[in-house]
PDB file of N, CA and C in Angstrom:
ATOM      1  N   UNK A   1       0.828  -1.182   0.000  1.00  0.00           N
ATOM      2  CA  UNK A   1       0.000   0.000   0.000  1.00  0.00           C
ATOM      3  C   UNK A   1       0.873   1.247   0.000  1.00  0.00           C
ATOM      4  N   UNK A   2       0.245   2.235  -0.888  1.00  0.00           N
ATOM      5  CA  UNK A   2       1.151   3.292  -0.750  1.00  0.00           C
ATOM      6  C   UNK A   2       0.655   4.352  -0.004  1.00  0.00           C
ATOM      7  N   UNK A   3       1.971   4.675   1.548  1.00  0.00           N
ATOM      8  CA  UNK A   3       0.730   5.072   2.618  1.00  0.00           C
ATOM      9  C   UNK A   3       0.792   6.340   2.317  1.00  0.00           C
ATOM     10  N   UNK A   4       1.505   7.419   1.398  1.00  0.00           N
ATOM     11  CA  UNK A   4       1.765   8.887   1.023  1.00  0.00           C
ATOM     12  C   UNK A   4       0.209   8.935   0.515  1.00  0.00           C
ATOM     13  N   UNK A   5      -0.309   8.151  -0.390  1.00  0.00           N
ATOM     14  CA  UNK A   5      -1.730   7.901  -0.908  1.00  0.00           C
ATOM     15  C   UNK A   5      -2.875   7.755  -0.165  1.00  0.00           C
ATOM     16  N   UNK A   6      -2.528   7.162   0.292  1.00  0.00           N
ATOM     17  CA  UNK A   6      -4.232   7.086   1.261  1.00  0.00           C
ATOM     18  C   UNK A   6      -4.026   8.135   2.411  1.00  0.00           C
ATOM     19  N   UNK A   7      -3.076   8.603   2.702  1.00  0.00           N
ATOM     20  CA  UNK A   7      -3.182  10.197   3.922  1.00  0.00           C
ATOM     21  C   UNK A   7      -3.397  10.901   2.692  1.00  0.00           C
ATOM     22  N   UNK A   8      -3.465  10.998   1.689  1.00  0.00           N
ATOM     23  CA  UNK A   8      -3.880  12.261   0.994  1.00  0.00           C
ATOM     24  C   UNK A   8      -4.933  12.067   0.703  1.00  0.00           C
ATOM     25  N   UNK A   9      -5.531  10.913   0.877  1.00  0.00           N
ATOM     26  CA  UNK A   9      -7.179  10.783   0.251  1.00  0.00           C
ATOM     27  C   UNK A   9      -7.588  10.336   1.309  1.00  0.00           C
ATOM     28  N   UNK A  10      -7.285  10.325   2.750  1.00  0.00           N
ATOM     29  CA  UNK A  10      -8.524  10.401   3.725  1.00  0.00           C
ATOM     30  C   UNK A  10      -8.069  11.786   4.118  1.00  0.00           C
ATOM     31  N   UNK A  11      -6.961  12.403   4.147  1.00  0.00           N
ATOM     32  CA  UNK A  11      -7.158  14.105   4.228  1.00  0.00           C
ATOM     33  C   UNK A  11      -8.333  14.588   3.528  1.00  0.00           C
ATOM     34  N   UNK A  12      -7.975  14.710   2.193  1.00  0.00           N
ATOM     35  CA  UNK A  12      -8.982  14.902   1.411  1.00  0.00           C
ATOM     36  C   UNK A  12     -10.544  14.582   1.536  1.00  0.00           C
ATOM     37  N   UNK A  13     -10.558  13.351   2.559  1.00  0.00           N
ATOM     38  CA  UNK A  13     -12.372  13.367   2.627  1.00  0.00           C
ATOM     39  C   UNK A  13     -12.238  13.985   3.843  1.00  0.00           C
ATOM     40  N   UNK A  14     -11.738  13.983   4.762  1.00  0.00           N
ATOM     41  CA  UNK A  14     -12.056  14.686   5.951  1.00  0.00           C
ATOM     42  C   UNK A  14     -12.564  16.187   5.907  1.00  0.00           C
ATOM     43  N   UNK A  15     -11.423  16.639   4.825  1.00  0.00           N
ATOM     44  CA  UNK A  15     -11.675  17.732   4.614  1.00  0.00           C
ATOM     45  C   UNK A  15     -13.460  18.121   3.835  1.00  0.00           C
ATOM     46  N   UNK A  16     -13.325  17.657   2.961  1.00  0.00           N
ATOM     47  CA  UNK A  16     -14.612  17.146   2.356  1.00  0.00           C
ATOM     48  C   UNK A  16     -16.242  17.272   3.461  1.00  0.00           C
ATOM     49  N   UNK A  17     -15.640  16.519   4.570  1.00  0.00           N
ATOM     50  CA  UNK A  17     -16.431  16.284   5.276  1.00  0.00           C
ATOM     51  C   UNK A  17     -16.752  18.038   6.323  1.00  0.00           C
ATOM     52  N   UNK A  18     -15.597  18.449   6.479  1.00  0.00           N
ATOM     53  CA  UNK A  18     -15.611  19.615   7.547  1.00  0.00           C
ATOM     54  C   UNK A  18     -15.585  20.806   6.807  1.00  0.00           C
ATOM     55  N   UNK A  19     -15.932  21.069   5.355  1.00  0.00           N
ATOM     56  CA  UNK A  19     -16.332  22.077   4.256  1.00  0.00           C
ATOM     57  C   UNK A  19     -17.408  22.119   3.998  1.00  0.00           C
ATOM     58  N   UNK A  20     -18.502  20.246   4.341  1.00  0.00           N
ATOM     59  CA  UNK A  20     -19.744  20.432   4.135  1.00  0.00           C
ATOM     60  C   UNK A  20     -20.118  19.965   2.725  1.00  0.00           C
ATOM     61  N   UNK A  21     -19.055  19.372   1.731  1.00  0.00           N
ATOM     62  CA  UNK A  21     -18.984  19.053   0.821  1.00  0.00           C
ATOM     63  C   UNK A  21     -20.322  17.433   0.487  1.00  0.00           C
ATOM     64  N   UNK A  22     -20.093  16.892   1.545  1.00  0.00           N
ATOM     65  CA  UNK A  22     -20.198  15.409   1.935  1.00  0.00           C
ATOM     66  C   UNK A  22     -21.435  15.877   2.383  1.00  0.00           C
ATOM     67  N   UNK A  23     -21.924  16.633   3.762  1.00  0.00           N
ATOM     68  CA  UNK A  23     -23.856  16.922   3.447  1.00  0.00           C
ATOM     69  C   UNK A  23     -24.277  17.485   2.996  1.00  0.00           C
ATOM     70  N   UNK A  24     -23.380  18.128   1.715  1.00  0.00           N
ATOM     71  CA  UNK A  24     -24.264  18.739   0.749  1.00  0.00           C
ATOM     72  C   UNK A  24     -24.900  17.570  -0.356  1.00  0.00           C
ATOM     73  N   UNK A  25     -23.928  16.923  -0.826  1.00  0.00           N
ATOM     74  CA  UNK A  25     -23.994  15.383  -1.697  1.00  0.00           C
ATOM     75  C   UNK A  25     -25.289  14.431  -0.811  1.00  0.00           C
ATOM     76  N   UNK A  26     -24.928  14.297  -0.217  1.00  0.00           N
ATOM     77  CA  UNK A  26     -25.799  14.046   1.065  1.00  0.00           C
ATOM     78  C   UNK A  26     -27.405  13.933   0.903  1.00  0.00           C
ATOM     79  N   UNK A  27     -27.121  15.414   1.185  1.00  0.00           N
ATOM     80  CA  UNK A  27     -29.053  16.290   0.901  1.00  0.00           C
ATOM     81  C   UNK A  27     -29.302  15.803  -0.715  1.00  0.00           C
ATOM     82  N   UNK A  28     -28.312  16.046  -1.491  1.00  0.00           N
ATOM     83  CA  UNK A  28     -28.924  15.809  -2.780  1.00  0.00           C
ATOM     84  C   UNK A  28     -29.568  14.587  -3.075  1.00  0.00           C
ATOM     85  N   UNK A  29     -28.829  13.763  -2.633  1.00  0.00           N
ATOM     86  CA  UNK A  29     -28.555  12.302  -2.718  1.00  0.00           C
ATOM     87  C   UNK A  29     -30.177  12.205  -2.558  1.00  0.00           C
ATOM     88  N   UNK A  30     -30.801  12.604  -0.962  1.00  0.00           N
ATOM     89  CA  UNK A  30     -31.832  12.293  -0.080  1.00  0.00           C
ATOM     90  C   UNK A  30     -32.995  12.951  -1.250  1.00  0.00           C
ATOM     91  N   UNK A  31     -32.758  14.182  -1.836  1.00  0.00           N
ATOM     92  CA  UNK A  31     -33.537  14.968  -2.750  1.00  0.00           C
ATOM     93  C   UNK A  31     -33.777  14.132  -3.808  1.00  0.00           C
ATOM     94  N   UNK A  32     -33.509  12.999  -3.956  1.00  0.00           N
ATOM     95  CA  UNK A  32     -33.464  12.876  -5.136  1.00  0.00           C
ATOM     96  C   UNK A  32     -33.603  11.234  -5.203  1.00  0.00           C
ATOM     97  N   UNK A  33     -34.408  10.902  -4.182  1.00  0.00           N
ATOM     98  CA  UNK A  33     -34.495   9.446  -3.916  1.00  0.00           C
ATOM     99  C   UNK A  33     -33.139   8.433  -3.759  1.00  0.00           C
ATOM    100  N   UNK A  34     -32.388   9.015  -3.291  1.00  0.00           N
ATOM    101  CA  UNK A  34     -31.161   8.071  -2.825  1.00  0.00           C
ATOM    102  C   UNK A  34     -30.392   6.972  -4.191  1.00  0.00           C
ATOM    103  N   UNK A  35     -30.284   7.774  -5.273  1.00  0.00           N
ATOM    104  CA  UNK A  35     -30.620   6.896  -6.614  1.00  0.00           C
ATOM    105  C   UNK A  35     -28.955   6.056  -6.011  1.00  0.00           C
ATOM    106  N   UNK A  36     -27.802   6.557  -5.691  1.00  0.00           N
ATOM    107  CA  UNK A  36     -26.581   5.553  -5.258  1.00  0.00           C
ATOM    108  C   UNK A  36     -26.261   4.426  -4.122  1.00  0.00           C
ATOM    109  N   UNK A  37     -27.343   5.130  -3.622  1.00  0.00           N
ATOM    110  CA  UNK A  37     -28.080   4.056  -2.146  1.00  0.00           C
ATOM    111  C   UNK A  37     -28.710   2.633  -3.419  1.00  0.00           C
ATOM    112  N   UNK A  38     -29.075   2.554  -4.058  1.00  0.00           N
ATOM    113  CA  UNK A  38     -30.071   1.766  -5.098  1.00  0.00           C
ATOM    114  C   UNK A  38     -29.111   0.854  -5.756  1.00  0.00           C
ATOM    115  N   UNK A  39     -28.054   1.982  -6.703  1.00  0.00           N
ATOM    116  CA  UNK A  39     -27.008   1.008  -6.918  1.00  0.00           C
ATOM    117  C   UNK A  39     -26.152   0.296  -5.685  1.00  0.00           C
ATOM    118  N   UNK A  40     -26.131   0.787  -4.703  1.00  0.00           N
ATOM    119  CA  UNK A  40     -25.396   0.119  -4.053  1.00  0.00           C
ATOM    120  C   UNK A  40     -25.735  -1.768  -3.513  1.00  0.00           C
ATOM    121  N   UNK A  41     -27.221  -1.221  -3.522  1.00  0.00           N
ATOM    122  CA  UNK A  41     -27.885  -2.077  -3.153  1.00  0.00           C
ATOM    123  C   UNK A  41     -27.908  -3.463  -4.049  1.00  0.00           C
ATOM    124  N   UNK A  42     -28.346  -2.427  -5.416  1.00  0.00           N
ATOM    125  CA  UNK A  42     -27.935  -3.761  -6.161  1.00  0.00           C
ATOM    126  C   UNK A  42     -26.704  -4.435  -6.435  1.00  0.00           C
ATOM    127  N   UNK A  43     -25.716  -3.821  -5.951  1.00  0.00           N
ATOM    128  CA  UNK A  43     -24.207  -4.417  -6.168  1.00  0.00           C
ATOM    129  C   UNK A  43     -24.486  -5.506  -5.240  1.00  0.00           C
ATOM    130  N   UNK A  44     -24.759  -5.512  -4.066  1.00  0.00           N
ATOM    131  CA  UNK A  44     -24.634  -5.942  -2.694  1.00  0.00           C
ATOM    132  C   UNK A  44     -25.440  -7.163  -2.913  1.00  0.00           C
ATOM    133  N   UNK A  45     -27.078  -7.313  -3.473  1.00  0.00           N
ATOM    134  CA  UNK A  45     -27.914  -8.393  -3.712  1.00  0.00           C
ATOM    135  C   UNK A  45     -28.047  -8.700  -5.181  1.00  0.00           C
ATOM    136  N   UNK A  46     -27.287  -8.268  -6.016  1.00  0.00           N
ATOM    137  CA  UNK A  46     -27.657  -8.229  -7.522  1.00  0.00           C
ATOM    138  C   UNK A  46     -26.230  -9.341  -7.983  1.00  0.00           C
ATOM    139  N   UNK A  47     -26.537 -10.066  -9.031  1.00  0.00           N
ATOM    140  CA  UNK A  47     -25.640 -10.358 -10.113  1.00  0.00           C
ATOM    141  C   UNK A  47     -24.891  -9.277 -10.323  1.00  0.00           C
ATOM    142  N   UNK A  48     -23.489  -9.232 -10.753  1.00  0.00           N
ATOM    143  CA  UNK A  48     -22.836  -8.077 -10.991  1.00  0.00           C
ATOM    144  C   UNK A  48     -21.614  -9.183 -11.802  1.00  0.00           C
ATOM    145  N   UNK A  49     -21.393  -8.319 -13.494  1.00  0.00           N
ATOM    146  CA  UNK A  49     -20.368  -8.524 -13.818  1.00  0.00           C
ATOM    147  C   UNK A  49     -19.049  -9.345 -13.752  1.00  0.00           C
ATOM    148  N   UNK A  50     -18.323  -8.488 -12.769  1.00  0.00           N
ATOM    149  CA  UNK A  50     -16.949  -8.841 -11.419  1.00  0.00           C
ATOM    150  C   UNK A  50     -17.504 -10.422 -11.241  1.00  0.00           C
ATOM    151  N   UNK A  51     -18.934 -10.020 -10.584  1.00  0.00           N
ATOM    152  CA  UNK A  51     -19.240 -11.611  -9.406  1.00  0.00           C
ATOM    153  C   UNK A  51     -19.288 -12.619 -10.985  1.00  0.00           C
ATOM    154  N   UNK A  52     -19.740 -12.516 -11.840  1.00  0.00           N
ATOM    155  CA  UNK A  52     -19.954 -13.275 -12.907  1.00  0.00           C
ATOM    156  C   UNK A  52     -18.854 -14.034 -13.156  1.00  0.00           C
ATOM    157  N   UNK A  53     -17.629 -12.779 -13.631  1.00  0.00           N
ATOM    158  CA  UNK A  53     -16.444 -13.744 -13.729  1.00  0.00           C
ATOM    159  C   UNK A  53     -15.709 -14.127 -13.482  1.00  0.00           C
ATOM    160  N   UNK A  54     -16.101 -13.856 -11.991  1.00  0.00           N
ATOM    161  CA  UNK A  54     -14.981 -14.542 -10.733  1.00  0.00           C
ATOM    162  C   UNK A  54     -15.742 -16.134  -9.945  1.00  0.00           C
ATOM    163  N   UNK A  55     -17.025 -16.366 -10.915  1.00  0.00           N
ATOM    164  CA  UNK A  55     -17.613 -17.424 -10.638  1.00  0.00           C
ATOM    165  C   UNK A  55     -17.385 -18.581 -12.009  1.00  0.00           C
ATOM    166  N   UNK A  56     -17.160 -18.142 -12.810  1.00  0.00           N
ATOM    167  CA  UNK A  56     -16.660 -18.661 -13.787  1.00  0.00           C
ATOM    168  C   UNK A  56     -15.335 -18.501 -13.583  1.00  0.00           C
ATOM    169  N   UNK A  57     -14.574 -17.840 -13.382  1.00  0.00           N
ATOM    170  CA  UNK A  57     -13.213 -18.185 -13.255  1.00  0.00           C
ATOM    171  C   UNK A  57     -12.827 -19.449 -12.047  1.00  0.00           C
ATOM    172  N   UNK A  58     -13.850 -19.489 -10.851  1.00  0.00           N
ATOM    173  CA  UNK A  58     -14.026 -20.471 -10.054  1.00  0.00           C
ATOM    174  C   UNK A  58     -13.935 -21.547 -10.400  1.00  0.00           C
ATOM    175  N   UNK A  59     -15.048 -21.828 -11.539  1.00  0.00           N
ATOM    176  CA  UNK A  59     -15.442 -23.180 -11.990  1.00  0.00           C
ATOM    177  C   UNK A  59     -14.275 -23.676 -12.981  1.00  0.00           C
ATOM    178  N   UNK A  60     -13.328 -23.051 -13.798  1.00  0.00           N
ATOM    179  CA  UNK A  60     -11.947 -22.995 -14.466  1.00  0.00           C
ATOM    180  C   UNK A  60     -11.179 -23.899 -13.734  1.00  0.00           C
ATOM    181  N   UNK A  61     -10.859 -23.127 -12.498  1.00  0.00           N
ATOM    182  CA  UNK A  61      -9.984 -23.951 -11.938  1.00  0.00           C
ATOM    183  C   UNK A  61     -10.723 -24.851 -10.789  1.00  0.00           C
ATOM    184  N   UNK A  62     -11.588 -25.057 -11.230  1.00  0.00           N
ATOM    185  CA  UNK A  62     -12.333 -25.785 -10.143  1.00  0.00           C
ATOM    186  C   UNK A  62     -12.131 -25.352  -8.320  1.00  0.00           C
ATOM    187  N   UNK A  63     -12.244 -24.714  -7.989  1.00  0.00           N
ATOM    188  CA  UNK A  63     -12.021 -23.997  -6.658  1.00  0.00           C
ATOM    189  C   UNK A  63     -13.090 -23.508  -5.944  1.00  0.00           C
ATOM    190  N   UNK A  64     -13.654 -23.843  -4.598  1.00  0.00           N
ATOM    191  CA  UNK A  64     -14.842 -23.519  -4.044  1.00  0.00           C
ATOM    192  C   UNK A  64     -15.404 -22.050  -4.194  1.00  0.00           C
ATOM    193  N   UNK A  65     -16.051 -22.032  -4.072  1.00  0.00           N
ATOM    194  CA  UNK A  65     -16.684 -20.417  -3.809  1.00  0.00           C
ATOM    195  C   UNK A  65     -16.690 -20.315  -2.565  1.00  0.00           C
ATOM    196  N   UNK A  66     -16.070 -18.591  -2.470  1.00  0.00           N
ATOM    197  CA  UNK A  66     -16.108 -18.181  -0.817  1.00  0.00           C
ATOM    198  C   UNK A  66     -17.781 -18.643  -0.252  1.00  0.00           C
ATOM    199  N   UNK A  67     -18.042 -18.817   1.380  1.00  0.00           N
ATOM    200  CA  UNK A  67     -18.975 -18.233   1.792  1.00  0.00           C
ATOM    201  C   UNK A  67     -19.952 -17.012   1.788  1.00  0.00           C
ATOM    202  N   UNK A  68     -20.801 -17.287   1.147  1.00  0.00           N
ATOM    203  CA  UNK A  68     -21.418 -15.602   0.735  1.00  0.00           C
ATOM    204  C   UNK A  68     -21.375 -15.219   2.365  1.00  0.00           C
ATOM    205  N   UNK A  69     -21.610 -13.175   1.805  1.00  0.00           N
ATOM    206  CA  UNK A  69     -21.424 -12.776   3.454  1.00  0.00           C
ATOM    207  C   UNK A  69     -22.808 -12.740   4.170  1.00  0.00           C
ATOM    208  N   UNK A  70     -23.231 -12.948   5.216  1.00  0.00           N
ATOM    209  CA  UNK A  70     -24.320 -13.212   5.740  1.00  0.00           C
ATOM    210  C   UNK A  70     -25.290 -11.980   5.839  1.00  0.00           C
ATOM    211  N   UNK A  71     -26.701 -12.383   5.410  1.00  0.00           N
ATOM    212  CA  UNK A  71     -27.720 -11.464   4.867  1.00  0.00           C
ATOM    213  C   UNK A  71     -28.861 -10.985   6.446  1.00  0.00           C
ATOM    214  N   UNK A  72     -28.617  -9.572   6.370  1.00  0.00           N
ATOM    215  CA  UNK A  72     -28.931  -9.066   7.438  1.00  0.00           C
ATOM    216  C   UNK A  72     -30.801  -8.773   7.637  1.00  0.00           C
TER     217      UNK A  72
END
């Protein structure tokens, strides 16, 4: 990991965060029916791409599939 990188990009959200940047995105987000809340969601319970061909790449080398993560 390059740690010069990630102190500049959690600086950067902090800052983000204490400019007001982050509840402004926020409010919009909420204004506007939470449309990234939605995708997120579907990443989380949806077929996705990635999961596609890392399940086929599974079956390649014949290798178990992780434990899915447990559904709340």
């Amino acid at each position: 990991m390059d740690r010069e990188a990630m102190l500049t990009a959690f600086r950067a959200t902090l800052e983000d965060i204490k400019t007001g940047g982050f509840a402004r995105r926020f409010q919009d987000e909420a204004a506007n029916g939470y449309p990234m809340l939605e995708i997120a969601r579907g990443m989380i319970h949806g077929p996705m791409p990635i999961t596609e061909a890392e399940a086929s790449l599974r079956r390649l080398a014949r290798s178990p599939a992780p434990e899915p993560p447990p559904t709340t």
